[in-house]
Each structure stands twice: as C-alpha cells, then as structure tokens.
Protein backbone atom coordinates (compact mmCIF):
# COMPACT_ATOMS: atom_id res chain seq x y z
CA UNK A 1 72.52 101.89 146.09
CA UNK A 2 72.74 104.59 143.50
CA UNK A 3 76.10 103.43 142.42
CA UNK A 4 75.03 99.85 141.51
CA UNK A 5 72.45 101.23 139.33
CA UNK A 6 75.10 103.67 138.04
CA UNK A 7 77.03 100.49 137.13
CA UNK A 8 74.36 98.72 135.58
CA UNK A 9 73.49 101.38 133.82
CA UNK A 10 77.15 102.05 132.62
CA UNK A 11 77.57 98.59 131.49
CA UNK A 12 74.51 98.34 129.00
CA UNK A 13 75.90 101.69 127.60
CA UNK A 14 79.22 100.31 126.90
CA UNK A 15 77.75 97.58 125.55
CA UNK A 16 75.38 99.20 123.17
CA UNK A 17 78.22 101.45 121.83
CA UNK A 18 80.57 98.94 121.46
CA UNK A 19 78.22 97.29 119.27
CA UNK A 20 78.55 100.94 116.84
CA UNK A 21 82.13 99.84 116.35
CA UNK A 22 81.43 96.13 116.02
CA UNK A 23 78.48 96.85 113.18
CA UNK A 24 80.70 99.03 111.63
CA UNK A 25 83.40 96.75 111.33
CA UNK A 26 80.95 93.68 110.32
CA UNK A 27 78.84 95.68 107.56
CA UNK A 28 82.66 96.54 106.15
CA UNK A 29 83.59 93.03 105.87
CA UNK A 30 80.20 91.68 104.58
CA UNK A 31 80.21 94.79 102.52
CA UNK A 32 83.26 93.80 100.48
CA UNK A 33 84.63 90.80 102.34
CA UNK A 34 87.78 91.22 100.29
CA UNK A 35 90.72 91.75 102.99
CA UNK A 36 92.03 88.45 103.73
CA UNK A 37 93.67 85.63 102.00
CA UNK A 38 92.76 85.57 98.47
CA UNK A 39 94.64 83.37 95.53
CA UNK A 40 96.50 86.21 93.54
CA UNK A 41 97.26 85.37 89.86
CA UNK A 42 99.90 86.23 87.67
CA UNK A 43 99.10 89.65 85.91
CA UNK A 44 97.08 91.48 88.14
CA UNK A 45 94.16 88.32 87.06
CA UNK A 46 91.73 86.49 90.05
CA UNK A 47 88.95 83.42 89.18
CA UNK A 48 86.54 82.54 90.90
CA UNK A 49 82.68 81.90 91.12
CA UNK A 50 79.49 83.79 90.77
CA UNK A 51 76.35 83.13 91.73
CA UNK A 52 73.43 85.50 90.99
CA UNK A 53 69.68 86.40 92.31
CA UNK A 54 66.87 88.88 91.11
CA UNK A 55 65.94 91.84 93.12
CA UNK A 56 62.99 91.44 94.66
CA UNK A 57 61.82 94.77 95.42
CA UNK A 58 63.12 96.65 92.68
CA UNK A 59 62.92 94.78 89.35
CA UNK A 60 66.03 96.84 88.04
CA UNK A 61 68.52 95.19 90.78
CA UNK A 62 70.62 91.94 90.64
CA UNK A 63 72.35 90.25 93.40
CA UNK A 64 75.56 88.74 92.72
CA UNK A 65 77.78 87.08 94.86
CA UNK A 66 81.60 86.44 94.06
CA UNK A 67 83.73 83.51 95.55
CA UNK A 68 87.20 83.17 95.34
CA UNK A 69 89.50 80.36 96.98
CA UNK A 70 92.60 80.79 98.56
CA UNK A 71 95.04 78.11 97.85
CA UNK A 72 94.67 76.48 101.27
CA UNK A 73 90.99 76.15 100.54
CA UNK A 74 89.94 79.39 102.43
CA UNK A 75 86.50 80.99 100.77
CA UNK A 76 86.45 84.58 100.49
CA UNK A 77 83.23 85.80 99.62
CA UNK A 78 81.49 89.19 98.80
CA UNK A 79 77.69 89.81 97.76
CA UNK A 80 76.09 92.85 96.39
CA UNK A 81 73.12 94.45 94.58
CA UNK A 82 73.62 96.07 91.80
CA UNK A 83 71.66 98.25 88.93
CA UNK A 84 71.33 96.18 85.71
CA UNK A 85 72.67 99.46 84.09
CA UNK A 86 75.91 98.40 86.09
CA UNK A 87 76.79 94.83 83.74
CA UNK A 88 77.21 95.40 80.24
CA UNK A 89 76.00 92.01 78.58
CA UNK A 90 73.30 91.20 80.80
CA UNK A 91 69.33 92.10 81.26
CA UNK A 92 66.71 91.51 83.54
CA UNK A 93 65.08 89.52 80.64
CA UNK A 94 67.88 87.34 80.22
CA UNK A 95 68.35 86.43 83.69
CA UNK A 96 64.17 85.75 83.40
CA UNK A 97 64.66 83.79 80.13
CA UNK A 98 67.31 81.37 81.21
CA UNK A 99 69.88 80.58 79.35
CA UNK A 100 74.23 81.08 78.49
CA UNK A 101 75.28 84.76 79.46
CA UNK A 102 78.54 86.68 79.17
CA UNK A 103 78.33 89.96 81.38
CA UNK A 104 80.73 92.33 82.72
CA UNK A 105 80.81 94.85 85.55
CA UNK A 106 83.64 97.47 84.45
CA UNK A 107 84.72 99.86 86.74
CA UNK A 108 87.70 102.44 86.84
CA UNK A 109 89.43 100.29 89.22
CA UNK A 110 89.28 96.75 87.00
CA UNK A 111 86.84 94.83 85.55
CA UNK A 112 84.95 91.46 86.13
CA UNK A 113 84.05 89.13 83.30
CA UNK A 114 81.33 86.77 83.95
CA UNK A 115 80.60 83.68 82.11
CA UNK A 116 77.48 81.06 83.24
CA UNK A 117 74.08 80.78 82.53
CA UNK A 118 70.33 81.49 84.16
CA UNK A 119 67.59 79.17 85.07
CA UNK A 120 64.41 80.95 86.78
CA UNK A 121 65.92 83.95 87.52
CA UNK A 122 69.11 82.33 89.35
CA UNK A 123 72.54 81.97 87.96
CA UNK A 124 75.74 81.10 88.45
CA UNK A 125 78.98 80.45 86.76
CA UNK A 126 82.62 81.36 86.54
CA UNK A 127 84.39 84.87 86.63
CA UNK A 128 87.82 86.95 85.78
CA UNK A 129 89.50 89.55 87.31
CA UNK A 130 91.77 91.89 85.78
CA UNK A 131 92.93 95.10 87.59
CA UNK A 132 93.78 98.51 86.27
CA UNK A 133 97.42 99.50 86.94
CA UNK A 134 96.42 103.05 85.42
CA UNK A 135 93.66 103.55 88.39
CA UNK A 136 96.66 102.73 90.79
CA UNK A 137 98.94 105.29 89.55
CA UNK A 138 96.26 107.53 89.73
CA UNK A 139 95.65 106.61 93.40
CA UNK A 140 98.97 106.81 94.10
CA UNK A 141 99.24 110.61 92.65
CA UNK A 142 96.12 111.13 95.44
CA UNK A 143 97.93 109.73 98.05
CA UNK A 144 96.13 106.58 98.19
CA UNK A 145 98.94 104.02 97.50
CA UNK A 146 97.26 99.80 96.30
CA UNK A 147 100.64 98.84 95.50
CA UNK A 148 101.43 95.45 96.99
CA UNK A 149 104.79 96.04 98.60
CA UNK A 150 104.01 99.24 100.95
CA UNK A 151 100.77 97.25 101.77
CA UNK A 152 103.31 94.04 102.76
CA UNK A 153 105.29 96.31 105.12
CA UNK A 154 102.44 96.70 107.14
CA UNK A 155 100.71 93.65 107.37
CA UNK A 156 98.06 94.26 104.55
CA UNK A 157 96.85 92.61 101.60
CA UNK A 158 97.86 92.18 98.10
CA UNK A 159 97.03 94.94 95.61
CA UNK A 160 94.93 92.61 93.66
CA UNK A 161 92.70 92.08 96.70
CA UNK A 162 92.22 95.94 96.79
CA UNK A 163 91.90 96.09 93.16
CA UNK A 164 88.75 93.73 93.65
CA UNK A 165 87.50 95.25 96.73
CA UNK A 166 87.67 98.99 94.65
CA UNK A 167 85.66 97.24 91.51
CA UNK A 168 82.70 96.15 93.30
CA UNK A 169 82.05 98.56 95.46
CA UNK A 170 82.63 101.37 92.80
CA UNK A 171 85.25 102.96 94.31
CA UNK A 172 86.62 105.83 91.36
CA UNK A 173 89.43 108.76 91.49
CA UNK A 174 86.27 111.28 91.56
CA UNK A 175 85.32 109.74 95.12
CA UNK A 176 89.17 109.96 96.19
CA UNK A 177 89.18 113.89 95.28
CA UNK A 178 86.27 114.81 96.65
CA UNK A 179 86.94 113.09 100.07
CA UNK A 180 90.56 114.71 99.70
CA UNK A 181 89.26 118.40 99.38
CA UNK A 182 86.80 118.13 102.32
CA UNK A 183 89.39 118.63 105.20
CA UNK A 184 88.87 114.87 106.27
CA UNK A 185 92.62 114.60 107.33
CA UNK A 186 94.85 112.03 106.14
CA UNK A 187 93.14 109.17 105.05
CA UNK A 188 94.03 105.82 103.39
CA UNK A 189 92.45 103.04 100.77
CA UNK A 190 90.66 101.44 103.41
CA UNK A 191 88.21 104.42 104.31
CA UNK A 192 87.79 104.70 100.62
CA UNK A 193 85.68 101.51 101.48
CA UNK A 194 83.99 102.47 103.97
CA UNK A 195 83.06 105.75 102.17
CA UNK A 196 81.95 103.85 99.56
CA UNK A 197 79.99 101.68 101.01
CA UNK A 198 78.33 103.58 103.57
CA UNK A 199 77.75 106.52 101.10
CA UNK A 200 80.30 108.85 103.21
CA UNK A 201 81.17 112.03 100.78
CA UNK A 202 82.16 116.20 100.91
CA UNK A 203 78.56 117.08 100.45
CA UNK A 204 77.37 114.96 103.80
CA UNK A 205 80.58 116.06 105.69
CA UNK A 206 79.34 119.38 105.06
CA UNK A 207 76.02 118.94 106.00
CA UNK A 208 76.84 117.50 109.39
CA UNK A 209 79.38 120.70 110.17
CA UNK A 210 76.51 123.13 109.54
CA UNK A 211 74.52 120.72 111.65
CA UNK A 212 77.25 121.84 114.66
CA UNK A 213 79.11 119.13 114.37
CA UNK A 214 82.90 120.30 112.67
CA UNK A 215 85.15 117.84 113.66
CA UNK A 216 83.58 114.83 112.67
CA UNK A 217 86.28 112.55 111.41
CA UNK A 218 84.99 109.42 108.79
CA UNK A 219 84.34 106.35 111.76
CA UNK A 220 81.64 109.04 113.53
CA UNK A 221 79.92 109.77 109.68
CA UNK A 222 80.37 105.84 109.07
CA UNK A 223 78.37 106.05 112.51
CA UNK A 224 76.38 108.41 111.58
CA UNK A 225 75.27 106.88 107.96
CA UNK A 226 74.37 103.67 110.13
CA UNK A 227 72.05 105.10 112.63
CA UNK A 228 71.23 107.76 110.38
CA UNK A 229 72.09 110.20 111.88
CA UNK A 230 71.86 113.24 109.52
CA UNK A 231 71.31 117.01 109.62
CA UNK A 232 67.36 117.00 109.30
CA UNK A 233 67.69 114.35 112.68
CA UNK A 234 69.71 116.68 114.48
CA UNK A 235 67.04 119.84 113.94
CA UNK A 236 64.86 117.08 115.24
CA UNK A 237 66.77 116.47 118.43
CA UNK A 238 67.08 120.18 118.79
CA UNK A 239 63.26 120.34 118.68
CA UNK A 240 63.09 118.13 121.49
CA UNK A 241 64.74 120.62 123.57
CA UNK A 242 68.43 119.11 123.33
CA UNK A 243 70.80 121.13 121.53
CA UNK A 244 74.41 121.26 121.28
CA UNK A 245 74.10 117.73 122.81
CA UNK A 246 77.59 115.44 121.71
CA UNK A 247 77.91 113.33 118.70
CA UNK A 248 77.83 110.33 120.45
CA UNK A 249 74.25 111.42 122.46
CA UNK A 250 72.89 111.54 119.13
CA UNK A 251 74.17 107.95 118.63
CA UNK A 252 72.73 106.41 121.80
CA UNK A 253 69.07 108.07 121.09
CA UNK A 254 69.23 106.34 117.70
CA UNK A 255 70.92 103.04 119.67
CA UNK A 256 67.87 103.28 122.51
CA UNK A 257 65.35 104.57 119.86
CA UNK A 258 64.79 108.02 121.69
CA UNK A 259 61.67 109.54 119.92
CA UNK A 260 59.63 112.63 120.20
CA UNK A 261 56.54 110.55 120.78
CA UNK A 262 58.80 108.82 123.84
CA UNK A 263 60.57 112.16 125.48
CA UNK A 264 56.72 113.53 125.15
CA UNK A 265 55.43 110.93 127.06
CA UNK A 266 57.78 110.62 129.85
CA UNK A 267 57.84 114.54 130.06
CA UNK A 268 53.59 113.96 130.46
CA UNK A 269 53.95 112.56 133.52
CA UNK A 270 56.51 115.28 134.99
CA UNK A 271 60.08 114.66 134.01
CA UNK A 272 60.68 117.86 132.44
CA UNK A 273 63.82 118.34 133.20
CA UNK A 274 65.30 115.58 131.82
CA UNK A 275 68.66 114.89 130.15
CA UNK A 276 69.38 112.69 127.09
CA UNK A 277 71.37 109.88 129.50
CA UNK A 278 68.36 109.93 131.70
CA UNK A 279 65.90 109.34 128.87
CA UNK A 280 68.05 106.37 127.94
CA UNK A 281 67.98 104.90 131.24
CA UNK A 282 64.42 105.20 131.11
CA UNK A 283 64.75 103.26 127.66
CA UNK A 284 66.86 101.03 128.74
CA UNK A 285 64.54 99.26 131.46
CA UNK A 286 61.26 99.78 129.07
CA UNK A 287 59.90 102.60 131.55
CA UNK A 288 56.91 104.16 130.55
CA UNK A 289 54.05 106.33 131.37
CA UNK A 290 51.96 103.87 132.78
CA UNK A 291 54.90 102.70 134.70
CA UNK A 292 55.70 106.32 135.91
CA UNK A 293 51.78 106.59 137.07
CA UNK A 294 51.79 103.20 138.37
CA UNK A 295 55.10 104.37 140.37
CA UNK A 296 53.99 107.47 141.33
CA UNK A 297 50.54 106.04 142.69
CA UNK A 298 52.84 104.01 144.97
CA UNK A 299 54.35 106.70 146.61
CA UNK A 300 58.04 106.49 144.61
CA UNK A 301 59.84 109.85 144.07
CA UNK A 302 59.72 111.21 140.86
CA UNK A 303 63.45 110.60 140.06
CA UNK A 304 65.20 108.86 137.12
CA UNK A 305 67.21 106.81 139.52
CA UNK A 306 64.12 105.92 141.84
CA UNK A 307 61.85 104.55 139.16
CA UNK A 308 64.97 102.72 137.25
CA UNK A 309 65.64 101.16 141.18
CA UNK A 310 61.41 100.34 141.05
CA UNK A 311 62.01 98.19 138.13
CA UNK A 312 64.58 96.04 138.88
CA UNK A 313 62.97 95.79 142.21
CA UNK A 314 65.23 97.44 144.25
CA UNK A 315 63.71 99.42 147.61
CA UNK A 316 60.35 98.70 146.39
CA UNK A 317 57.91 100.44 148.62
C-alpha cells in the first residue's frame, strides 16, 4: 500500500515543480511578450499602439501597454509599470489633466516615442520604435550577439524584436558586465531578460553562494527570485533544523508553504524527526495537529505514511 501513496505523492510533486518551470516561462512572456512574430520596419523602426493606466498604489507609477501587429494580423503585446521618472514628456499631472501628450521612454537599447492623449487618468495612442545599432555592437563586444542573421540560423527572432524587448525592460551594457563577471557561465540575450525582469544580478548570485548554494546557474535564481527564495530564507530554513537541505527542497517548502509556525506544530504532536519531503506530504493532504490528535486518539501509528493513508481513507481503523 505504501507504494500507491508513494505514487500519489510523487505525482503532486512533479506536478507542483513543473509548474516552477511553467511560471517561469509564463511571467517571461507576459513580462516582455516580445519573441514572436512582430512586423519589422525598414531602419531598425516598429509602430504600434499604446494604451496607458495610473498606478494605483504608488502615485509615481504608470502602466503602459504596447501593441504591435504582425502583418498576418497576429497581436503581440507587452504591459509594464513604470516610474514617471522613466518617460521624458510626461507627468502624473498630465495623465490626471487630460489632454494631447508626446512622451518618450529612452533607454540604451532604443527608444519609444509616444504620441496620444489622456482622459481621466487613461490614455492611449500611437508609438515608434527606433533601435540603437551602437547598443548592439556593444553587446556584441560582450558576447551577447541581437544581430538578425545569427538569430535566423537558429530559429530566433529579428533583432528589432530584441531591440524592443531590451528597451522596455531596461536591459543596459552595465547589466551585461556585471552578469558576465559573476562566473554565471556562458549565457545569451535571452537570460538578459529574464535577469532583467526577475531582478537576477552579481550581488544576489553572491548572496545565494554564501548562503551554501555555489552552483546555482540563472533558471534556479529565476526560481529562486519567484518563490523568494533568498539568503535571509535559507538562515530561516536552517533555523528550523534543516540545513544543507538541496536547492530544490527550498523550492517545494516555498511551493507547499512550509512555515515555522507549520513544522512547529506538527513537531507538537511528536514528529520530531521529520524530513522536509515528509513535511510536504503532510502539506500536501492539509494534515494538521488536530488531525494528528484526532489520528492518534484512534489508535493510528505515528508515521508520515500512516496518517497521509488516514486521510485519503485508506486502512482506516
């Protein structure tokens, strides 16, 4: 009986990790939405439409969102908050006013021109695109190569898209160097994204190799920024009596929402010797101290696998 429970067990797990790799890959896209089938124009130049709302929790942010069409109709879309530092040309009291704006968000990678107007703090209108060849040279020199045809060879997108992509989510040279002298490995434009976006750099490399965790490549920190997963929560797992656990532990107690307050209370009722892929079991089937007690009271064995087989009502006494 064990090993059905084993199995059942097994196949939530795979499921909740797979669903790391799968938010990864979704926040990426929604992040910058920029990797498939854009209309390129001559000169390094994309159009398209922007749309605009006001921050609601912070009076200094802006959300814009920037449509382009692909010439079989396709929409390619990518929102974003940003600082109204970021857009020269445009206030938070102009977007309140209402009204014509010009605005631009320049960046070392291009810029975008934006031309509408405001009506009760929502806008919309028309934008530009223009790329900076300098910033791909630059790249280039780094190792990091936006140039259309080597991205053709394999399959890619156009150097324009990456252009765009780089612009809005403030992707600079700086960023590029600093992931470069951190030991990451070879790396290429598209985990300049994902540094970018999920706020992957040297400084929280570092961090997580003091932590005890050295070889931490940038998908297990993109991880890590997601379930946050940082060096202050692994003294707190190490508190809890697990140390030198795996990364990916560490990922399935922030998956299964493994607390102190939890491992305390489980460990209450007698499970003190108890290991981080037993806690999640426990997790898993929403097994608690009154369900231990309740157990217990009916005669069930203090074992992991014996209350898990109590809740799905299997050899109930």
């Amino acid at each position: 009986m064990s090993k059905i429970i084993s199995k059942k067990v097994f196949v939530r797990l795979v499921v909740g990790l797979a669903l790391v790799t799968n938010l990864a890959f979704t926040v990426l896209v929604a992040g910058s939405n920029v990797l498939s089938g854009s209309t390129v124009i001559a000169q390094n130049v994309l159009t398209g439409d922007w749309t605009a709302s006001l921050g609601k929790d912070n009076s200094s942010k802006i959300h814009l969102n920037f449509e382009r069409r692909s010439e079989k109709g396709n929409k390619n879309q990518m929102g974003q908050s940003y600082d109204f530092a970021d857009l020269q040309g445009l206030s938070r009291e102009q977007a309140l006013s209402g009204g014509p704006v010009k605005f631009s968000l320049v960046r070392e990678a291009g810029r975008i021109d934006c031309e509408g107007s405001f009506q009760n703090g929502k806008g919309s209108g028309t934008f530009r695109f223009t790329g900076n060849q300098s910033f791909v040279s630059a790249m280039k020199s780094r190792g990091f190569d936006f140039d259309e045809a080597s991205i053709a060879r394999d399959g890619r997108h156009s150097e324009e898209d990456r252009l765009f992509a780089a612009t809005t989510l403030n992707v600079t040279t700086a960023l590029a160097d600093d992931l470069s002298s951190a030991g990451f490995g070879k790396l290429g434009v598209d985990d300049l994204f994902k540094a970018a976006i999920f706020k992957v750099d040297s400084k929280f490399m570092r961090e997580m190799k003091a932590s005890g965790f050295p070889n931490l490549g940038m998908e297990d920190l993109v991880k890590a920024r997601i379930f946050k997963i940082d060096a202050d929560f692994v003294s707190q797992v190490t508190q809890m009596g697990f140390d030198k656990e795996p990364f990916e532990s560490l990922v399935k107690m922030r998956i299964f929402k493994i607390t102190p307050e939890y491992i305390t209370e489980v460990r209450n009722e007698g499970l003190t010797n108890i290991a981080v892929e037993d806690i999640v079991k426990l997790r898993i089937f929403k097994i608690d101290s009154q369900f231990i007690r309740d157990a217990k009271a009916d005669g069930v064995p203090l074992e992991v696998e014996r209350l898990v087989q109590r809740r799905i009502g299997v050899g109930r006494n």
